[in-house]
Protein backbone atom coordinates (compact mmCIF):
# COMPACT_ATOMS: atom_id res chain seq x y z
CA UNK A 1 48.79 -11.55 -81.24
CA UNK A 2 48.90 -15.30 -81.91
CA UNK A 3 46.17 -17.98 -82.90
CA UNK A 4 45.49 -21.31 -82.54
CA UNK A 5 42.25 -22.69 -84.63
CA UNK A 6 40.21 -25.32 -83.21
CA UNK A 7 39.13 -28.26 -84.83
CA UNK A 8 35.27 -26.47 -86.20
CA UNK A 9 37.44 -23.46 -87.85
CA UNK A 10 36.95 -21.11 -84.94
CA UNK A 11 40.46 -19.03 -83.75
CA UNK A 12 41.57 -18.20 -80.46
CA UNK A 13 44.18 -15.32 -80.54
CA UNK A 14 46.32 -14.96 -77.72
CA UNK A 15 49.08 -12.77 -76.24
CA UNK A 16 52.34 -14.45 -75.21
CA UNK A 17 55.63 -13.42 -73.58
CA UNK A 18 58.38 -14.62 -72.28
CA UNK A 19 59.73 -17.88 -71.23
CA UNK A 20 59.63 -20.40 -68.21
CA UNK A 21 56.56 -21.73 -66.30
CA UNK A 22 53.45 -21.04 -68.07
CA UNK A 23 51.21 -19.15 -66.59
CA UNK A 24 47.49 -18.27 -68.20
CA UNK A 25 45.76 -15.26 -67.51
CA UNK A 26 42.05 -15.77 -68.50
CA UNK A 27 40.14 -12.05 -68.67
CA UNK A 28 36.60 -10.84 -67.35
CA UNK A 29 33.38 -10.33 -68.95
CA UNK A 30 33.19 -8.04 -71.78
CA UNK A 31 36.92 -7.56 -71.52
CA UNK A 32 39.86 -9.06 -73.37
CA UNK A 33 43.82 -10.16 -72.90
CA UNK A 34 44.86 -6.24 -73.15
CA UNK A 35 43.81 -6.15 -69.41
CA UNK A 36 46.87 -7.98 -68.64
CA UNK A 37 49.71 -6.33 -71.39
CA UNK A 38 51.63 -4.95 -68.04
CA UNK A 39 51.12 -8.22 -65.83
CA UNK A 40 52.37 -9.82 -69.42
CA UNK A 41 55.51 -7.20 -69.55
CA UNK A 42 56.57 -7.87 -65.75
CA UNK A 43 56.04 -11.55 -65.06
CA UNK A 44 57.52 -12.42 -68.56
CA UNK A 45 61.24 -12.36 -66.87
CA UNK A 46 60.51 -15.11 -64.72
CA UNK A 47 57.50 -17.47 -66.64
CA UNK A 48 55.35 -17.87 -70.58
CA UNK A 49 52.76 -15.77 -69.91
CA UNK A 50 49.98 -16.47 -72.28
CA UNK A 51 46.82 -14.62 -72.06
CA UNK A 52 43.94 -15.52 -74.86
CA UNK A 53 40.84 -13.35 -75.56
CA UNK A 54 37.74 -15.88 -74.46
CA UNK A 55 35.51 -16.61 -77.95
CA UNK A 56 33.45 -13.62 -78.93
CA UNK A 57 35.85 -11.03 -76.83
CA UNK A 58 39.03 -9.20 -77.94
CA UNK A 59 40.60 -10.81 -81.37
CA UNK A 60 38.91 -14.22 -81.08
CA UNK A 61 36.11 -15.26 -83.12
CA UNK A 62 32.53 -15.94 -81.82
CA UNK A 63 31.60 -18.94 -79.86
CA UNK A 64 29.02 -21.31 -80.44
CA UNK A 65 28.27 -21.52 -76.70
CA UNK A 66 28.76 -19.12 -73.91
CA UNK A 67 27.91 -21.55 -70.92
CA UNK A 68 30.94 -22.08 -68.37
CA UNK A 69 31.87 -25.39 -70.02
CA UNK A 70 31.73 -24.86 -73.59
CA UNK A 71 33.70 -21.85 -72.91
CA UNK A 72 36.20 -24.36 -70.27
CA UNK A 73 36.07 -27.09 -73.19
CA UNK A 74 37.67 -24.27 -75.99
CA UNK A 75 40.26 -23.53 -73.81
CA UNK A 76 41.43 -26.80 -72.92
CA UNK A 77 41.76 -27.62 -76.08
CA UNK A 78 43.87 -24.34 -76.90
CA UNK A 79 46.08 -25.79 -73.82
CA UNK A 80 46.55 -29.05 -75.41
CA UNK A 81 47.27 -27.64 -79.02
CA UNK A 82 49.99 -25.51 -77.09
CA UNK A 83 50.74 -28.78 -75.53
CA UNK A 84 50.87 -27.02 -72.13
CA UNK A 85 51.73 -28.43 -68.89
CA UNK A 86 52.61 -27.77 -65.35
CA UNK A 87 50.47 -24.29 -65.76
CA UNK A 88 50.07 -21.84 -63.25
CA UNK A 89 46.18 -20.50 -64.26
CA UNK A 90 44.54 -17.15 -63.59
CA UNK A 91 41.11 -16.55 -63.83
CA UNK A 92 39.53 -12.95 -63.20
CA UNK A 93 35.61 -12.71 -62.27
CA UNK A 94 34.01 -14.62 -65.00
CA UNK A 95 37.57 -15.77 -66.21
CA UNK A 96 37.82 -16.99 -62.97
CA UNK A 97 34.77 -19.35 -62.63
CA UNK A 98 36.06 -20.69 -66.54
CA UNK A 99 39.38 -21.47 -64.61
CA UNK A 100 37.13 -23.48 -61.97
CA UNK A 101 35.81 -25.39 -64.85
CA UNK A 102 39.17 -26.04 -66.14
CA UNK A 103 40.50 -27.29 -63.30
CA UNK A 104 37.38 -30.08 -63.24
CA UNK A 105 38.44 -30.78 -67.09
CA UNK A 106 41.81 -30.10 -67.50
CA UNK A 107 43.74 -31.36 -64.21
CA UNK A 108 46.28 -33.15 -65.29
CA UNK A 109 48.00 -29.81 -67.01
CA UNK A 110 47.13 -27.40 -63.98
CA UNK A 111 49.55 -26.92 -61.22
CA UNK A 112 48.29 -24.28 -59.08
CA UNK A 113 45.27 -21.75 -59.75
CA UNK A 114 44.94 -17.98 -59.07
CA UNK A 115 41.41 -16.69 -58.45
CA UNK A 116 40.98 -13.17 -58.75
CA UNK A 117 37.66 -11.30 -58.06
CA UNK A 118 36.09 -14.27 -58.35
CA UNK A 119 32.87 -15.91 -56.93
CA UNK A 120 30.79 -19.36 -57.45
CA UNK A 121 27.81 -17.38 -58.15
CA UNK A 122 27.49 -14.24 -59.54
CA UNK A 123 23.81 -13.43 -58.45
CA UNK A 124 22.54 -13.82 -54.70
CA UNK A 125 19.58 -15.06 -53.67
CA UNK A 126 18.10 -16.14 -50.40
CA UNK A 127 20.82 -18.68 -49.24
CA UNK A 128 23.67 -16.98 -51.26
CA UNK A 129 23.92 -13.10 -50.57
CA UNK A 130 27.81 -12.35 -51.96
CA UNK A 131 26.15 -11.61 -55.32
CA UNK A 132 24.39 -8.83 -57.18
CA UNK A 133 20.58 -8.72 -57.33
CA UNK A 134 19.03 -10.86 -60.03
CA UNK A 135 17.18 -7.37 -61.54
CA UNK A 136 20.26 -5.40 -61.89
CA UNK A 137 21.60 -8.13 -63.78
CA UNK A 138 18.60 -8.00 -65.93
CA UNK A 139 18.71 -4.25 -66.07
CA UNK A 140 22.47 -4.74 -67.60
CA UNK A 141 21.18 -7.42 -69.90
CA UNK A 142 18.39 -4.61 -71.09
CA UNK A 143 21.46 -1.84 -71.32
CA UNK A 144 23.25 -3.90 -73.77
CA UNK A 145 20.64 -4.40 -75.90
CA UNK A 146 19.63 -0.57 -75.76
CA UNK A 147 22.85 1.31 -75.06
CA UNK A 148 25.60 -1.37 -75.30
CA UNK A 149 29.15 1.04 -75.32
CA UNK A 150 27.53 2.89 -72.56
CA UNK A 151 26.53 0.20 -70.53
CA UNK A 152 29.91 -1.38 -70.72
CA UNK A 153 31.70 1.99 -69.77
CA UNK A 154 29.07 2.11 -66.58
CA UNK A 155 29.78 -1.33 -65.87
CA UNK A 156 34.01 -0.81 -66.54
CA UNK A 157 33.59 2.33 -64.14
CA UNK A 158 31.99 0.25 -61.16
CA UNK A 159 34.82 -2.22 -60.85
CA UNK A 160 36.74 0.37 -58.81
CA UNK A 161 36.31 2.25 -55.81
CA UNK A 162 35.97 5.67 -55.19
CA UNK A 163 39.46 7.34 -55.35
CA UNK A 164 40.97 3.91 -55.97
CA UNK A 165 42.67 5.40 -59.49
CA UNK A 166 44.59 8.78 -60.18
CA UNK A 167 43.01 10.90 -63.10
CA UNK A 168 45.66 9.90 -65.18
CA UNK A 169 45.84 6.38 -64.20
CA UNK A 170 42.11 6.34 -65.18
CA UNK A 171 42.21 8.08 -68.70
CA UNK A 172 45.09 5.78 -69.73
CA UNK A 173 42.59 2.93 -68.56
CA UNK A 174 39.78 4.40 -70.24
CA UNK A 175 41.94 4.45 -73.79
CA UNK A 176 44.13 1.40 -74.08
CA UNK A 177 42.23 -1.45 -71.64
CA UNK A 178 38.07 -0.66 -71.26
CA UNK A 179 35.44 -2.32 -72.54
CA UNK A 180 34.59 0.05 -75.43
CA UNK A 181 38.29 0.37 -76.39
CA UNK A 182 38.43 -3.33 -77.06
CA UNK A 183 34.87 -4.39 -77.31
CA UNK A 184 33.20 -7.75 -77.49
CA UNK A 185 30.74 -8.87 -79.86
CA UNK A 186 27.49 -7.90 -78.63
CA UNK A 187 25.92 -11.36 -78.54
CA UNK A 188 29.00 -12.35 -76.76
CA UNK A 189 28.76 -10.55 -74.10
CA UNK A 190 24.65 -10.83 -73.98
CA UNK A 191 25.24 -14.54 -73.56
CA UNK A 192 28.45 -14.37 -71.04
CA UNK A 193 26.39 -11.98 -69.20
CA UNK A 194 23.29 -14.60 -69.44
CA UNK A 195 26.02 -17.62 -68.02
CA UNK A 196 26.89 -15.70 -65.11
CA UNK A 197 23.13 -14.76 -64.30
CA UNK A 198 22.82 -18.89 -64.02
CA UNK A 199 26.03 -20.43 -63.20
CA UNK A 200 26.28 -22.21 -59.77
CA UNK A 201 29.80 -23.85 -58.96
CA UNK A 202 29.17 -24.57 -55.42
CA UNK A 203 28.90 -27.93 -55.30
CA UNK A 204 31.87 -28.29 -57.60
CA UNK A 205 34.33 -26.99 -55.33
CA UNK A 206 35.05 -29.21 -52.56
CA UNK A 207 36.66 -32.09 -55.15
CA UNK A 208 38.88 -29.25 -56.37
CA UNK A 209 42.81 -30.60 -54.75
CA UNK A 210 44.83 -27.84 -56.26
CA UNK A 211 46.99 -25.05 -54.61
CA UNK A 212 44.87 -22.42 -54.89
CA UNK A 213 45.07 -18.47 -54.05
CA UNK A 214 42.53 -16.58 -53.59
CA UNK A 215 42.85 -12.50 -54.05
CA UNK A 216 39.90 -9.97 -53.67
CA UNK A 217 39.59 -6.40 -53.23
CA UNK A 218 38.10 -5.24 -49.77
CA UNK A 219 36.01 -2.60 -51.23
CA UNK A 220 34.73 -5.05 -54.95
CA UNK A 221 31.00 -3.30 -55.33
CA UNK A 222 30.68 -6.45 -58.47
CA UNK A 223 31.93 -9.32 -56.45
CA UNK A 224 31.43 -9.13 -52.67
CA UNK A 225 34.21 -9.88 -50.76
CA UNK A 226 32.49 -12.39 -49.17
CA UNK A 227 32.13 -14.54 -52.13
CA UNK A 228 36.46 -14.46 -52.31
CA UNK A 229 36.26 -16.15 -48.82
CA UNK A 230 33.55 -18.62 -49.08
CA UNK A 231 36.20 -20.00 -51.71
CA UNK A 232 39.16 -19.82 -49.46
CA UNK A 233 36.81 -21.49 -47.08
CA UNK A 234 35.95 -23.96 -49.41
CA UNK A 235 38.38 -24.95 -52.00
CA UNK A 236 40.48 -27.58 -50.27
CA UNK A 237 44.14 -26.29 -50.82
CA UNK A 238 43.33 -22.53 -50.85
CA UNK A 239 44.70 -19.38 -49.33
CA UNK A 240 42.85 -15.74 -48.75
CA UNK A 241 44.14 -12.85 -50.15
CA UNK A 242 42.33 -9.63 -49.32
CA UNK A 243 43.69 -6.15 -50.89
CA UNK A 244 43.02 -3.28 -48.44
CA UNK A 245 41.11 -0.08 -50.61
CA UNK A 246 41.43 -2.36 -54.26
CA UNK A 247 38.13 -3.08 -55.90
CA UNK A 248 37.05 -5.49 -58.76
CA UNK A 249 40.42 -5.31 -60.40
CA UNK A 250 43.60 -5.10 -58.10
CA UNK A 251 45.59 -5.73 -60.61
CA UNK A 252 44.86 -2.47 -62.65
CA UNK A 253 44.44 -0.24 -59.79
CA UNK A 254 47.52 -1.70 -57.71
CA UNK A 255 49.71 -3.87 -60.26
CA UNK A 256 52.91 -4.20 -58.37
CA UNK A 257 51.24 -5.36 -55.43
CA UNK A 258 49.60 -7.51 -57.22
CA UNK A 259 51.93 -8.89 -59.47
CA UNK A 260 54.36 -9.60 -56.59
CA UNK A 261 51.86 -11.87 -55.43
CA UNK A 262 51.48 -13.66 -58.27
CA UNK A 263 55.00 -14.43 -58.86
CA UNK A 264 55.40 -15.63 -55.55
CA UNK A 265 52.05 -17.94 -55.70
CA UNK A 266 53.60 -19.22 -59.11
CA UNK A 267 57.34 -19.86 -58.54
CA UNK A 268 57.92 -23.79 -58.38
């Protein structure tokens, strides 16, 4: 792992491979940059990959703020430390709605942006029903605070579909990339969990001129797939990427597939 500190003291730690294009893969809630080591060992023959654990999560220290920009704001800064340009940015779930942020606050160094699982609003209500129920968010807030490993391991365990993984696809999961194998810092992920109860990027979308694709798993039970194309609807210069049987993370339960689409997206 590498660091960068920002200017109050606080360290990101990254992972970073290879050479080329940049490309920045930002992880989900409660997770950290080990989600992507393979995407890191495959794409690394054809761009940088760098892929930094969000404040609080993985390696990196604790945030001051959990809200979408504060979060945006630390990374942006980590890409202009790096001095990093003409980059190809990921974001997955709640890493994707940071990588909406960043590509409000940090334009001028994006070049194209990869959405995965991702969705403007992470809870429904009446005029937005791609989300969960407000409750069982609250419920998971409650879990954390009561049972935190195994409410991250129940969470972990919904992002894929039944019969999605092998058993031995699943225990290697379950060891090297969950949740409770690399945990976050429990007020980290009350608060991230607290930002995406809130957040609403709707009416940020529309300004947002960037090549953009969009990839969801049909069967996501966290993110509706209906949230993936309301983006692809929306965003002004994106595509729609559905992956047939994949749920919340397509790129763990069907890397190669996934992967190939990446590189393609990214290549200038």
């Amino acid at each position: 792992m590498k660091e960068w500190c920002l200017a109050d003291g606080r360290v990101i730690r990254y992972r970073q491979a290879g050479s080329g294009p940049p490309l920045v893969l930002l992880h989900g809630w409660a997770m950290s940059s080990a989600v992507f080591s393979e995407a890191l060992q495959t794409l690394s023959d054809e761009f940088c990959v760098l892929a930094p654990d969000l404040p609080g999560h993985g390696q990196s220290t604790a945030g001051n703020d959990y809200g979408l920009d504060p979060l945006a704001r630390d990374l942006a800064a980590w890409m202009e430390g790096l001095k990093l340009t003409d980059v190809r940015l990921l974001g997955w779930s709640l890493g994707g709605q940071i990588a909406l942020r960043l590509a409000t606050l940090a334009k001028q160094r994006l070049s194209r942006l990869l959405l995965v699982a991702t969705t403007p609003r992470f809870v429904a209500d009446e005029e937005w029903p791609n989300g969960l129920a407000e409750g069982q968010v609250r419920i998971m807030a409650r879990g954390l605070q009561r049972r935190f490993a195994r409410t991250l391991d129940d969470f972990f365990a919904q992002q894929f579909s039944t019969h999605e993984l092998s058993a031995q696809r699943w225990q290697w999961l379950i060891e090297q990339l969950s949740p409770t194998a690399v945990p976050p810092q429990p007020e980290a992920a009350l608060a991230a969990l607290e930002t995406l109860r809130i957040g609403d990027l709707r009416s940020q979308l529309a300004g947002l001129r960037l090549p953009a694709l969009v990839m969801h798993g049909s069967e996501d039970g966290i993110v509706p797939l209906g949230a993936g194309r309301y983006l692809a609807d929306v965003l002004p210069q994106a595509r729609f990427q559905a992956l047939s049987q994949a749920g919340h993370a397509p790129f763990l339960s069907y890397p190669q597939q996934s992967f190939q689409l990446w590189r393609e997206f990214c290549r200038p």
